[in-house]
C-alpha atoms as a PDB file:
ATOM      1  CA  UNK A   1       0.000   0.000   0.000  1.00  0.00           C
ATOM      2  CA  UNK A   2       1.241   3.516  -1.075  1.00  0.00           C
ATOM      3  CA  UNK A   3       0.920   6.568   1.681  1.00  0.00           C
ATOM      4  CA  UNK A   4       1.250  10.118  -0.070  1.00  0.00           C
ATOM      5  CA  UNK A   5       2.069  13.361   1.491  1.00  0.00           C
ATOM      6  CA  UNK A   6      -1.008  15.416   2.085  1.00  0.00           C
ATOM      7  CA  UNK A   7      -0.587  19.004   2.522  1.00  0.00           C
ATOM      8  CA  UNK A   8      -1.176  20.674   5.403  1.00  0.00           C
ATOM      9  CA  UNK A   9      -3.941  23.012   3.965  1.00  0.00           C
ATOM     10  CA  UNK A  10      -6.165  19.654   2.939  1.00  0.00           C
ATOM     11  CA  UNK A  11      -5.476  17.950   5.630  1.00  0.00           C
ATOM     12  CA  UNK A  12      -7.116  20.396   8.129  1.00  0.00           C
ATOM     13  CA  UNK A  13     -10.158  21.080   5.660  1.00  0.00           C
ATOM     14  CA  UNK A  14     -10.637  18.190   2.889  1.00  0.00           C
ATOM     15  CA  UNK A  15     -14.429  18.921   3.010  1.00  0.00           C
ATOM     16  CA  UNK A  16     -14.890  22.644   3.186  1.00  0.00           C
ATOM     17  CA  UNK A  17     -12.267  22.552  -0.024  1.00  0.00           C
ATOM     18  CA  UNK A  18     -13.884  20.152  -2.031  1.00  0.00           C
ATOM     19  CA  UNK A  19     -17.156  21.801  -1.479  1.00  0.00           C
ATOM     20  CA  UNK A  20     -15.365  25.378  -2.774  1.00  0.00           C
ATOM     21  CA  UNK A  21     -14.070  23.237  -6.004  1.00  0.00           C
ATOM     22  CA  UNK A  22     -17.968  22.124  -6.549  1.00  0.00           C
ATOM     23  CA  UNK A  23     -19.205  25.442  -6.152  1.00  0.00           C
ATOM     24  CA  UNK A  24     -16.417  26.997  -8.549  1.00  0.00           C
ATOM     25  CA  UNK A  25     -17.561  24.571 -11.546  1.00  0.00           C
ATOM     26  CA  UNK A  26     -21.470  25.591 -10.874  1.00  0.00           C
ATOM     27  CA  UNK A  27     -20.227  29.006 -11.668  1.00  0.00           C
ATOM     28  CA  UNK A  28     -18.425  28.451 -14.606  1.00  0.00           C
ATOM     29  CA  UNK A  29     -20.872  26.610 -16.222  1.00  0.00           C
ATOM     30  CA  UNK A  30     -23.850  29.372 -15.593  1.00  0.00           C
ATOM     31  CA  UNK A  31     -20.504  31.263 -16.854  1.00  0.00           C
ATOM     32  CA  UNK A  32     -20.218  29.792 -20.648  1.00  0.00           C
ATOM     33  CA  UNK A  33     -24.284  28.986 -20.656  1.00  0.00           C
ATOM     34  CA  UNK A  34     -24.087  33.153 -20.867  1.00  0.00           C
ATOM     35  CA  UNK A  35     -21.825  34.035 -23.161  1.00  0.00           C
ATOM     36  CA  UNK A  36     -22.542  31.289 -25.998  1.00  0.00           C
ATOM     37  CA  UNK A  37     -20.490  33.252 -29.102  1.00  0.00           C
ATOM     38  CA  UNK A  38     -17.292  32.813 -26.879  1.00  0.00           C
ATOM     39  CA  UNK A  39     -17.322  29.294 -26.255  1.00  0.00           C
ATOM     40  CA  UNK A  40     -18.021  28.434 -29.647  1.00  0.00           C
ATOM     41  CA  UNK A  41     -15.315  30.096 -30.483  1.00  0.00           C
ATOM     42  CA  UNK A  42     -13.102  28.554 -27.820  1.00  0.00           C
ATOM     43  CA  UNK A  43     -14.356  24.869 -28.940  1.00  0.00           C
ATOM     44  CA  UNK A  44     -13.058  25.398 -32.171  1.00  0.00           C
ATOM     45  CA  UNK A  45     -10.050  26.881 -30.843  1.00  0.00           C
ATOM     46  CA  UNK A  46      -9.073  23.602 -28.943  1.00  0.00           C
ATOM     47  CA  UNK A  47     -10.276  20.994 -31.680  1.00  0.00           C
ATOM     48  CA  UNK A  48      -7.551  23.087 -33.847  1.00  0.00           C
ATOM     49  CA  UNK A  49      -5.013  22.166 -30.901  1.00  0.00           C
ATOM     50  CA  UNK A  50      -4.909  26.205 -29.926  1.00  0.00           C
ATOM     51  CA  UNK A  51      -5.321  27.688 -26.343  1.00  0.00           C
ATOM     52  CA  UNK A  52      -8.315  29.916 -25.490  1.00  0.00           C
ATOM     53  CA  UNK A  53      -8.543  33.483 -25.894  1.00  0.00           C
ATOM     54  CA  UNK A  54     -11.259  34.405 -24.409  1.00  0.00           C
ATOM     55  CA  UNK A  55     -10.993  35.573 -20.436  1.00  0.00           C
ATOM     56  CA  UNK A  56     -14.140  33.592 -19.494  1.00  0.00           C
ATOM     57  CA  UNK A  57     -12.508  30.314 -20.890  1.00  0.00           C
ATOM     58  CA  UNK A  58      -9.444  30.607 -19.437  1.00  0.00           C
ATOM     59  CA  UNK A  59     -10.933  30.876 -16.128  1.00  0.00           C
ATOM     60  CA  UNK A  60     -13.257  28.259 -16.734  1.00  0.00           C
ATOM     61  CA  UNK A  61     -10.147  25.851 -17.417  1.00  0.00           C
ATOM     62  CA  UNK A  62      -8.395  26.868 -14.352  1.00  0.00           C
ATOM     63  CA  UNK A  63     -11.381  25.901 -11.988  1.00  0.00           C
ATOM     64  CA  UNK A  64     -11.247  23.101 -14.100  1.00  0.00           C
ATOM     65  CA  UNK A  65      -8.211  21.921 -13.689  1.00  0.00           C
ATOM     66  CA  UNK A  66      -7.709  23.056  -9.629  1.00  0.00           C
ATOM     67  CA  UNK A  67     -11.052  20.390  -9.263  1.00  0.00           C
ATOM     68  CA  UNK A  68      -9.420  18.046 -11.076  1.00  0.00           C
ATOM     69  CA  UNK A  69      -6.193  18.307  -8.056  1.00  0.00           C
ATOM     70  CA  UNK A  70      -8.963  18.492  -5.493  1.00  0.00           C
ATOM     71  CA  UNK A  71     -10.430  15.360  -6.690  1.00  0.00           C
ATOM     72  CA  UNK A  72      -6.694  13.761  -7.230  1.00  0.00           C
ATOM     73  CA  UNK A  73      -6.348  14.416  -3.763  1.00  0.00           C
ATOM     74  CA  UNK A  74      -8.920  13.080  -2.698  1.00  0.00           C
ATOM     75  CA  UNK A  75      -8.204  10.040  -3.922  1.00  0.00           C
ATOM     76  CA  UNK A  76      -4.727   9.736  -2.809  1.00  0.00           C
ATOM     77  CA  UNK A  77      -5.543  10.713   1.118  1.00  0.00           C
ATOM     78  CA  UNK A  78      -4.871   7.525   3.077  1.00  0.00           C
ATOM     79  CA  UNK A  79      -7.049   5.330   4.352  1.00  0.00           C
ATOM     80  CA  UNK A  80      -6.118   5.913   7.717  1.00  0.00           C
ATOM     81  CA  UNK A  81      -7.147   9.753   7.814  1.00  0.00           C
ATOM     82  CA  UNK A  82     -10.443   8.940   7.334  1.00  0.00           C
ATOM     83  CA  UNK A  83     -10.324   6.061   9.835  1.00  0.00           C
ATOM     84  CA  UNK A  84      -8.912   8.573  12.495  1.00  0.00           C
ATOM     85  CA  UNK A  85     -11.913  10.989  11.714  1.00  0.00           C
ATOM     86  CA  UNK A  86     -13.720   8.200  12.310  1.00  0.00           C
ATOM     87  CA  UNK A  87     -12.649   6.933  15.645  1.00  0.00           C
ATOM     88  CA  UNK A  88     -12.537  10.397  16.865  1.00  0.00           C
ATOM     89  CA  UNK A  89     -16.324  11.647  16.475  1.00  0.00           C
ATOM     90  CA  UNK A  90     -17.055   7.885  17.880  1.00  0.00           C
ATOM     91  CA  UNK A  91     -14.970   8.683  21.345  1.00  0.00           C
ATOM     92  CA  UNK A  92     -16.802  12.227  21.302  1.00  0.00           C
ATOM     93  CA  UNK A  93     -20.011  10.117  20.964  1.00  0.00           C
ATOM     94  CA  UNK A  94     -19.351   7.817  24.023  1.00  0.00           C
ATOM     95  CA  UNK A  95     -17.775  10.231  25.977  1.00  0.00           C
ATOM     96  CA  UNK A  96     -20.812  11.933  26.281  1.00  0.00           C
ATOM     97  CA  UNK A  97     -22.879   8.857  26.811  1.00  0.00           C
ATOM     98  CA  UNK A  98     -20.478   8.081  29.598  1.00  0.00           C
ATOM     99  CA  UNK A  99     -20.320  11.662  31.125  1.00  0.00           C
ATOM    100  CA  UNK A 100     -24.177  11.195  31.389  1.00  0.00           C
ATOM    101  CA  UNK A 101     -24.266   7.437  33.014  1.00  0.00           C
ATOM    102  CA  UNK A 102     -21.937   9.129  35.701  1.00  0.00           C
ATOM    103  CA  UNK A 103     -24.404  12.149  36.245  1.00  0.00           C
ATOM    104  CA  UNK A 104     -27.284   9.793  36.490  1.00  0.00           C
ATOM    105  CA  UNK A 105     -25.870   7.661  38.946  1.00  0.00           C
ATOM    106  CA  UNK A 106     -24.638   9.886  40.867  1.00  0.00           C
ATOM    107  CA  UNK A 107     -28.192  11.663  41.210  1.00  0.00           C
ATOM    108  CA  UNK A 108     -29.072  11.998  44.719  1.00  0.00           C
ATOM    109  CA  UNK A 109     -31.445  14.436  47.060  1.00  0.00           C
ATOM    110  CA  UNK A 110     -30.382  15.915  50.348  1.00  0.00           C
ATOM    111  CA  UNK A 111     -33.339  16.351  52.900  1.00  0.00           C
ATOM    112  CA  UNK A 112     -33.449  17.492  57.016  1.00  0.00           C
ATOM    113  CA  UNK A 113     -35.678  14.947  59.035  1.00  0.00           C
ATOM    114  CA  UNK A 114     -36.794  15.849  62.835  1.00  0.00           C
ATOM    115  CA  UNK A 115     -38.385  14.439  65.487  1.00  0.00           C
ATOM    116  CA  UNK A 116     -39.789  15.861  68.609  1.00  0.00           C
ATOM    117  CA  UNK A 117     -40.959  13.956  71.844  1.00  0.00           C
ATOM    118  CA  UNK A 118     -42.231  15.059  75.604  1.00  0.00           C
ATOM    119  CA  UNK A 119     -39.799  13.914  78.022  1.00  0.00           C
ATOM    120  CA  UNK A 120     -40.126  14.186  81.927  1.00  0.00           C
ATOM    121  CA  UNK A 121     -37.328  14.696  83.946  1.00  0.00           C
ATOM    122  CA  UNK A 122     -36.147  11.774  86.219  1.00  0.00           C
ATOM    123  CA  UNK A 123     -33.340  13.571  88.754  1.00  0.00           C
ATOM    124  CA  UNK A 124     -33.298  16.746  90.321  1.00  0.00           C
ATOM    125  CA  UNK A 125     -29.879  18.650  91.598  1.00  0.00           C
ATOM    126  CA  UNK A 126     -31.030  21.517  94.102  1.00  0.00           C
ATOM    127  CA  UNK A 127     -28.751  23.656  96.282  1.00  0.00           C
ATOM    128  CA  UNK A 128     -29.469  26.348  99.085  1.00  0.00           C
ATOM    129  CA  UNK A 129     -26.311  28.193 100.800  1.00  0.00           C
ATOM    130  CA  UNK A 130     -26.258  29.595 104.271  1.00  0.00           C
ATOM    131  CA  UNK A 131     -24.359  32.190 105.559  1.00  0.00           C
ATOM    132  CA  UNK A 132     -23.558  34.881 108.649  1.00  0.00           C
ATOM    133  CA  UNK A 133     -21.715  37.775 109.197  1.00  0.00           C
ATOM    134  CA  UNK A 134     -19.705  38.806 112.215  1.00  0.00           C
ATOM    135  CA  UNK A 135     -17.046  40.983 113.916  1.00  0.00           C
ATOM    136  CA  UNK A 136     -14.605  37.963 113.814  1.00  0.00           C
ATOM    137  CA  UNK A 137     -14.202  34.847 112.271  1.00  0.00           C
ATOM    138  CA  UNK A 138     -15.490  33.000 115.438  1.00  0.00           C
ATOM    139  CA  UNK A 139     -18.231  35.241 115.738  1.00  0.00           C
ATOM    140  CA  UNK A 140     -19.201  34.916 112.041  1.00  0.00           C
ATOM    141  CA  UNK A 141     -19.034  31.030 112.216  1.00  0.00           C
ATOM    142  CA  UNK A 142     -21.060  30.732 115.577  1.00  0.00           C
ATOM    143  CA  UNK A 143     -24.105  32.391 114.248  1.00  0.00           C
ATOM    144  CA  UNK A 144     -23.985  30.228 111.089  1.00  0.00           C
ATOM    145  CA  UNK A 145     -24.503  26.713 112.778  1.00  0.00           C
ATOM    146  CA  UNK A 146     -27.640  27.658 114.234  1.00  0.00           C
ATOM    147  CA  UNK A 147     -29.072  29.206 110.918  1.00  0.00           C
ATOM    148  CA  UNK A 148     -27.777  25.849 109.370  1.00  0.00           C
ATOM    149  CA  UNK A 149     -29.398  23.475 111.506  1.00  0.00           C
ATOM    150  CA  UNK A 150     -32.408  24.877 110.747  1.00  0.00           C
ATOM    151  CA  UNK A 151     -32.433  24.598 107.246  1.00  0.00           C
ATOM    152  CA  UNK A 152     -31.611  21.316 107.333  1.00  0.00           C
ATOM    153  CA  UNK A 153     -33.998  20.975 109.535  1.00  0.00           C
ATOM    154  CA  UNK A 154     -36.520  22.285 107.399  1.00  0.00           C
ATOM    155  CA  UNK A 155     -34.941  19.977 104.964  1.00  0.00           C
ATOM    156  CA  UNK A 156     -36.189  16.871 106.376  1.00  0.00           C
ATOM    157  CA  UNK A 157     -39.278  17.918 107.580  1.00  0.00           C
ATOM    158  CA  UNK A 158     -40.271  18.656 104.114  1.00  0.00           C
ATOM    159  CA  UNK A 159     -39.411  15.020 103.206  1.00  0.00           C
ATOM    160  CA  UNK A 160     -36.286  15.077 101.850  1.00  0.00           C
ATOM    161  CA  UNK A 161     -34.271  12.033 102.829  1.00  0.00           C
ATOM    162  CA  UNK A 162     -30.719  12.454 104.724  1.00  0.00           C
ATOM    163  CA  UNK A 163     -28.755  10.239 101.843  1.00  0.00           C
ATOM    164  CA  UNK A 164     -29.817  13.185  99.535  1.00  0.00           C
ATOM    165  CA  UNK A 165     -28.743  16.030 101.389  1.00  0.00           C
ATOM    166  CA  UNK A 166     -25.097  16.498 101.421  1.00  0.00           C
ATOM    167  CA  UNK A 167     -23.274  19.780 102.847  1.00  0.00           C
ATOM    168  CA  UNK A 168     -20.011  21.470 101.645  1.00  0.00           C
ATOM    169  CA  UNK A 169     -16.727  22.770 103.153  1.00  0.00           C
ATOM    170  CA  UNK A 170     -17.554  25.917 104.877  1.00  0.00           C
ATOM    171  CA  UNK A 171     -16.175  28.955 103.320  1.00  0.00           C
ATOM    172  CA  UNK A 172     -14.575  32.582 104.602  1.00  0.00           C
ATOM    173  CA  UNK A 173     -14.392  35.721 103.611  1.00  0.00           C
ATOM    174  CA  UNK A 174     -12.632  39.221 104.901  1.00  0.00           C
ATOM    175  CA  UNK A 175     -13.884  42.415 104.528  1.00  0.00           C
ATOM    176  CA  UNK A 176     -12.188  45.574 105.234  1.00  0.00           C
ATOM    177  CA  UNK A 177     -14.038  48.741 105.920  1.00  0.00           C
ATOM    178  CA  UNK A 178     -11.605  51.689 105.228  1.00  0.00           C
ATOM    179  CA  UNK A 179     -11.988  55.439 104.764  1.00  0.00           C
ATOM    180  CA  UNK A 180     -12.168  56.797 101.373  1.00  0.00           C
ATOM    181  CA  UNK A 181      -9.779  59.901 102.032  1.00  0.00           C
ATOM    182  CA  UNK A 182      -6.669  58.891 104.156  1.00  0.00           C
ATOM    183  CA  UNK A 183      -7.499  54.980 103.715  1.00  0.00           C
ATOM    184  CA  UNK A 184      -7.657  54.543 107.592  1.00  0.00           C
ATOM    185  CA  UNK A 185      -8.526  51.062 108.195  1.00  0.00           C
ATOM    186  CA  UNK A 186     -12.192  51.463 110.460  1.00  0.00           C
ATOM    187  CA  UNK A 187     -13.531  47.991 111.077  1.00  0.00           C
ATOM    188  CA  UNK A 188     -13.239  44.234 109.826  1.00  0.00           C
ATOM    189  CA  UNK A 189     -16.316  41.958 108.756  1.00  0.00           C
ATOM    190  CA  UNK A 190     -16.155  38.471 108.369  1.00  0.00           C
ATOM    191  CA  UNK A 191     -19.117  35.874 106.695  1.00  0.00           C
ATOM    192  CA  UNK A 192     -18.625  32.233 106.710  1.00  0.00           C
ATOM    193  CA  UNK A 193     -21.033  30.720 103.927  1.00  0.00           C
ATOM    194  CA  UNK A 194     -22.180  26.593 103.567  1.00  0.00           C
ATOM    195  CA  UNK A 195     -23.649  24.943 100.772  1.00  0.00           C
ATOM    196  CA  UNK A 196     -26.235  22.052 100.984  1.00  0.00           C
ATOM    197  CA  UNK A 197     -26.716  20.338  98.391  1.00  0.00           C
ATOM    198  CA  UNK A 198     -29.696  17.828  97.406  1.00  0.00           C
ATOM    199  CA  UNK A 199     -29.566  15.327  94.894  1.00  0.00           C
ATOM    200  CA  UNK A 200     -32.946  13.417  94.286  1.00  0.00           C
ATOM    201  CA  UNK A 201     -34.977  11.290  91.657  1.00  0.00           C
ATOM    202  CA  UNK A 202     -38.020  12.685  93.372  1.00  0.00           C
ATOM    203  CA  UNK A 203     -38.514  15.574  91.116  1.00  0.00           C
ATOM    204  CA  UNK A 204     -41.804  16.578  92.505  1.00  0.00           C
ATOM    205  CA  UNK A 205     -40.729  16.643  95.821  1.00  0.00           C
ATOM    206  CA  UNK A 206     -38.111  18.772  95.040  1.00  0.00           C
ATOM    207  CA  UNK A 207     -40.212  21.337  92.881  1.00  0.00           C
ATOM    208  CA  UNK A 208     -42.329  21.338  96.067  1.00  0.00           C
ATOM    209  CA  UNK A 209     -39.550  22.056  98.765  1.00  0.00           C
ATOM    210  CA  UNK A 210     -38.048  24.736  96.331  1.00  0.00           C
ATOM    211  CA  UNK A 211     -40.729  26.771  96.329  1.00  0.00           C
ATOM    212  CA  UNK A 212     -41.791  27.086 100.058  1.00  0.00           C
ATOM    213  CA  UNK A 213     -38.209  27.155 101.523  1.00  0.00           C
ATOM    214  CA  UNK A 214     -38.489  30.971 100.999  1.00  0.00           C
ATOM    215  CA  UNK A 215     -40.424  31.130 104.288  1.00  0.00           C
ATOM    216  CA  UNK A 216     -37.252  30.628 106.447  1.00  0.00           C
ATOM    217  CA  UNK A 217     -36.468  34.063 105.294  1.00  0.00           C
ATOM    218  CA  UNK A 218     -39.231  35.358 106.529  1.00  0.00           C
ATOM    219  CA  UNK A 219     -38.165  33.617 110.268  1.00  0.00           C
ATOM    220  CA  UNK A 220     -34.374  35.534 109.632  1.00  0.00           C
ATOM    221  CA  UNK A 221     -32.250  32.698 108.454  1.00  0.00           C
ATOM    222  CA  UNK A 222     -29.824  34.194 105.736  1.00  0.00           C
ATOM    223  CA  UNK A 223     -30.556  31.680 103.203  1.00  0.00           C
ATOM    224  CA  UNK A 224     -29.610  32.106  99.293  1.00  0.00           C
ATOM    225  CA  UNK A 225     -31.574  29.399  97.283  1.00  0.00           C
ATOM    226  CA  UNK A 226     -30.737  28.477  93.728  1.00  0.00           C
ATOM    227  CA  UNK A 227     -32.980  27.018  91.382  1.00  0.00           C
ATOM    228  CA  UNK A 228     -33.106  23.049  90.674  1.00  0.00           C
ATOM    229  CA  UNK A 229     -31.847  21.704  87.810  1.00  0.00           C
ATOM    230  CA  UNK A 230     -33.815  19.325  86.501  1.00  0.00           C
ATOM    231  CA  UNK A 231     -32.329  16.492  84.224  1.00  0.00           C
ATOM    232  CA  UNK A 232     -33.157  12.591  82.305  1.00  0.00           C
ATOM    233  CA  UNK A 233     -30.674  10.170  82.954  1.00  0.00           C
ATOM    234  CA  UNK A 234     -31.767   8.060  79.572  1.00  0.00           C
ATOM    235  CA  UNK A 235     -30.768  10.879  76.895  1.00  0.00           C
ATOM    236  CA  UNK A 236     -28.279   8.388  75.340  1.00  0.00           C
ATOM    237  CA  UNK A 237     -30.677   5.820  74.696  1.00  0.00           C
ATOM    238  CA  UNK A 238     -33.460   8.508  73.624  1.00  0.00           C
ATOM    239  CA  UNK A 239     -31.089  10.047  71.384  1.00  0.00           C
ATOM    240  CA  UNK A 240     -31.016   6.725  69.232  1.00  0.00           C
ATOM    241  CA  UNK A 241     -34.877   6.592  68.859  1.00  0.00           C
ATOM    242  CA  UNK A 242     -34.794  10.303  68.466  1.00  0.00           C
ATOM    243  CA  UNK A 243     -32.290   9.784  65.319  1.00  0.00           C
ATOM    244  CA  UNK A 244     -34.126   6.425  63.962  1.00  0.00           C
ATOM    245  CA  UNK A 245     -37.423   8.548  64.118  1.00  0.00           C
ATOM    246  CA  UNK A 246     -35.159  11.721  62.127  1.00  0.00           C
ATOM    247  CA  UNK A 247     -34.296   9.556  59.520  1.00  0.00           C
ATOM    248  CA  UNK A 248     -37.771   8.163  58.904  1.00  0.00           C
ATOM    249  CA  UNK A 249     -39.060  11.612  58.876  1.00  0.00           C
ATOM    250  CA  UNK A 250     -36.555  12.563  56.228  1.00  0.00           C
ATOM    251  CA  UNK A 251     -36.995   9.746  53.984  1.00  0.00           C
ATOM    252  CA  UNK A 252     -40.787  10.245  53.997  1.00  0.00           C
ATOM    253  CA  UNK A 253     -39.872  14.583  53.134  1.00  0.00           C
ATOM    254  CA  UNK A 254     -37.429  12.616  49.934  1.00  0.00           C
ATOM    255  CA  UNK A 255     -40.012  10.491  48.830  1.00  0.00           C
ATOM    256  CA  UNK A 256     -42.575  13.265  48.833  1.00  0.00           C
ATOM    257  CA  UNK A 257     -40.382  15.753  46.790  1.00  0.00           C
ATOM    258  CA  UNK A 258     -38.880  12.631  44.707  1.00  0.00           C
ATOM    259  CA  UNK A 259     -42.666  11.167  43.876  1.00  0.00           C
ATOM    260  CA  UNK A 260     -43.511  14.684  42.221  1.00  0.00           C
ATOM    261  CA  UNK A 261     -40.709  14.306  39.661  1.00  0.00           C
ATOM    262  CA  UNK A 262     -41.867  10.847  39.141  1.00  0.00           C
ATOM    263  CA  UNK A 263     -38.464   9.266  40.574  1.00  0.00           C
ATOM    264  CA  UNK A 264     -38.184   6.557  43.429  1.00  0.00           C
ATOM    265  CA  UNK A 265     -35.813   7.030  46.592  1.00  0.00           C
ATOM    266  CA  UNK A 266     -32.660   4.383  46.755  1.00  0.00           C
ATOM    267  CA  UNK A 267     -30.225   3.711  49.349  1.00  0.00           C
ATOM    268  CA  UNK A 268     -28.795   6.373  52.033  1.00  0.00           C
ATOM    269  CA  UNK A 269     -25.400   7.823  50.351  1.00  0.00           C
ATOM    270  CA  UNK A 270     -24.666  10.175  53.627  1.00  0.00           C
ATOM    271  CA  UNK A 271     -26.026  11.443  57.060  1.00  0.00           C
ATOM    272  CA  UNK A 272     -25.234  14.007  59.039  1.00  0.00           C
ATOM    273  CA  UNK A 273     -26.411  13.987  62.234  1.00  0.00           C
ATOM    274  CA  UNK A 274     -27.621  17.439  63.628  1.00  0.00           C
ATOM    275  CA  UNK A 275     -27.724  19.223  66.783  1.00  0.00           C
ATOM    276  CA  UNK A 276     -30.514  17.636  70.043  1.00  0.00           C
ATOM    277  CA  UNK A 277     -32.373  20.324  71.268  1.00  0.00           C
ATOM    278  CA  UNK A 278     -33.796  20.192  74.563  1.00  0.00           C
ATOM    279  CA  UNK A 279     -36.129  22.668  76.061  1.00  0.00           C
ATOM    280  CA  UNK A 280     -38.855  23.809  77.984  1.00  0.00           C
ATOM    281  CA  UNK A 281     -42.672  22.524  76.395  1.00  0.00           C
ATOM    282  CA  UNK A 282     -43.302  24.400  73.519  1.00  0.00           C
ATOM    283  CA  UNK A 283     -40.246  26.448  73.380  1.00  0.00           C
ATOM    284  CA  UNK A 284     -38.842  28.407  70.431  1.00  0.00           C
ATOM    285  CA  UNK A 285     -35.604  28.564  71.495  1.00  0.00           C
ATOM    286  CA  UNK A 286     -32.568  27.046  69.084  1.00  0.00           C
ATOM    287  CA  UNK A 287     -28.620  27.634  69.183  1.00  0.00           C
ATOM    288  CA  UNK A 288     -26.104  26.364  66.798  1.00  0.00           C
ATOM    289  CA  UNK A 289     -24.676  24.654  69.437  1.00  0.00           C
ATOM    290  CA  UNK A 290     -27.534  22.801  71.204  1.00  0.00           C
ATOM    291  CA  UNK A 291     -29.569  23.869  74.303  1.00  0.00           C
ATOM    292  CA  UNK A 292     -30.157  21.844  77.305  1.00  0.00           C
ATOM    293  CA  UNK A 293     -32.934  23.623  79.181  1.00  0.00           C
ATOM    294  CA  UNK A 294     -32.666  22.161  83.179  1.00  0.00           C
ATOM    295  CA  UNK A 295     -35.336  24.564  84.751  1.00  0.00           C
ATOM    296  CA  UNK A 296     -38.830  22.267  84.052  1.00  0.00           C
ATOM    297  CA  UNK A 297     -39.466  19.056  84.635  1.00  0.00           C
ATOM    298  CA  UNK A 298     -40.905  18.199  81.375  1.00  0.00           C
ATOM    299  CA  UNK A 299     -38.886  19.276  78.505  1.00  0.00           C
ATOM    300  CA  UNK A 300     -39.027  18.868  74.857  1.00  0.00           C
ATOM    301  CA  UNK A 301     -36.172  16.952  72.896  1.00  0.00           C
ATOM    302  CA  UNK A 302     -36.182  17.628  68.885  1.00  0.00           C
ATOM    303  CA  UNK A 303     -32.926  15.756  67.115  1.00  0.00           C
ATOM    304  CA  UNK A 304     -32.239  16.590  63.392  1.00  0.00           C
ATOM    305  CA  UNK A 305     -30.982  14.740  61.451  1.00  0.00           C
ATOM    306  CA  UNK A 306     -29.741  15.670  57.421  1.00  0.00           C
ATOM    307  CA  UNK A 307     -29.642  12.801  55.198  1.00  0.00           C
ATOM    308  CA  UNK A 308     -28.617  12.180  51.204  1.00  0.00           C
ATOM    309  CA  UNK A 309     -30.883   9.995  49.221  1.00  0.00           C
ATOM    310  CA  UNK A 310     -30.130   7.864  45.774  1.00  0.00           C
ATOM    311  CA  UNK A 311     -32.285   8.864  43.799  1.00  0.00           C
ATOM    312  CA  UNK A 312     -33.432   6.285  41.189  1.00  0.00           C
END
């Protein structure tokens, strides 16, 4: 098999020449069809072996003859150009079927699930701090054990039980009373301060006791009560049937959305699993972060829960 040289020019555009050559002999033929007396003339020229005068037929034979190369080309272009034309416009072909296989599989739908659930509080954590002020240390501590054996007192009367009351180290503090001009020292305070604390599953009770221990204030005992914090020792377990519940809400959200293009939902590709929010009953309240509300007993608990769908 014989490979020729193809120039450069052709080899870039075989076609758009070729077409040019076609168009060329169109025009010289509407060319002679005009001007009859000349070609006449130039046909007898040639059969008498002469070359033709006129300016019409000697354009007419150059088109001529620059088809005839075009077409002489043509025929000498190796096989393997037109195979390579070929094989490309076939890998343009399936690359685009392939581009689009990848885009449909990898066709998927992100949705947020939630679930929210009443929970009631199953531990309470209470404190109340007593304290007195004296002259001296001694002084200061002496009037605080009778003030503190009446709240605790108090305490136990009101039904709490004496495994859940617990008191702290007792603290001190100094004060010094000085003049604002010369910075004379004038007198010394001191206040000694303990903490009891109660810890109790009895939530009610201790709602109940919080609320009327004010009335030892009224009697003069220097009390300073905090409020309970109220808690559920079975979040970690709830948080798995919060999520479960999550996930089934947002699966139901991607069928919904997906059933309206007239697609089915597939397998879970990816889940992300969102902040718990716990607060008080029908509470607006949301942080980035989370909230943990510990003043009510009954709280709500909403988990969310984002989740990626196949979508088939």
């Amino acid at each position: 098999m014989q490979f020729h040289t193809v120039p450069g020019w052709f080899a870039q555009r075989p076609w758009r020449w070729a077409k040019s050559s076609i168009a060329w002999e169109k025009c010289h033929r509407r060319r002679l069809a005009n001007s009859n007396a000349n070609h006449n003339a130039d046909l007898e020229a040639n059969q008498a072996g002469a070359q033709p005068t006129s300016p019409a037929a000697r354009r007419g034979e150059g088109l001529r003859r620059r088809a005839a190369r075009v077409w002489q080309l043509l025929r000498r272009t190796p096989p393997l150009v037109f195979a390579m034309a070929v094989l490309g416009v076939g890998l343009m072909g399936a690359s685009r079927v392939f581009v689009q296989g990848i885009r449909k599989a990898n066709d998927t739908i992100t949705v947020t699930g939630a679930s929210t659930e009443r929970i009631r509080s199953d531990h309470a954590d209470w404190s109340v701090e007593v304290s007195q002020s004296g002259s001296s240390l001694q002084a200061s501590y002496a009037g605080l054990q009778p003030a503190l054996e009446r709240t605790l007192a108090f305490l136990r009367q009101a039904g709490i039980k004496p495994d859940e009351l617990q008191t702290a180290a007792v603290k001190t503090e100094k004060e010094e009373n000085r003049d604002p001009r010369s910075g004379e020292l004038r007198s010394i305070s001191w206040t000694t301060r303990q903490q009891i604390r109660i810890s109790s599953p009895d939530v009610d009770r201790i709602a109940a006791v919080a609320a009327s221990i004010g009335t030892l204030i009224g009697e003069g005992v220097p009390l300073t009560i905090h409020e309970p914090a109220y808690t559920y020792s079975g979040l970690a377990d709830k948080r798995v049937d919060m999520l479960a519940k999550a996930t089934a809400d947002a699966r139901g959200r991607a069928r919904a959305i997906a059933s309206e293009a007239g697609a089915q939902i597939g397998a879970i590709t990816n889940a992300d699993t969102g902040i718990f929010q716990i607060t008080a009953p029908n509470s607006t309240e949301t942080s980035d972060s989370g909230t943990y509300d510990t003043s009510t007993i009954d709280k709500d608990i909403t988990a969310v829960m984002g989740v990626t769908f196949r979508v088939d």
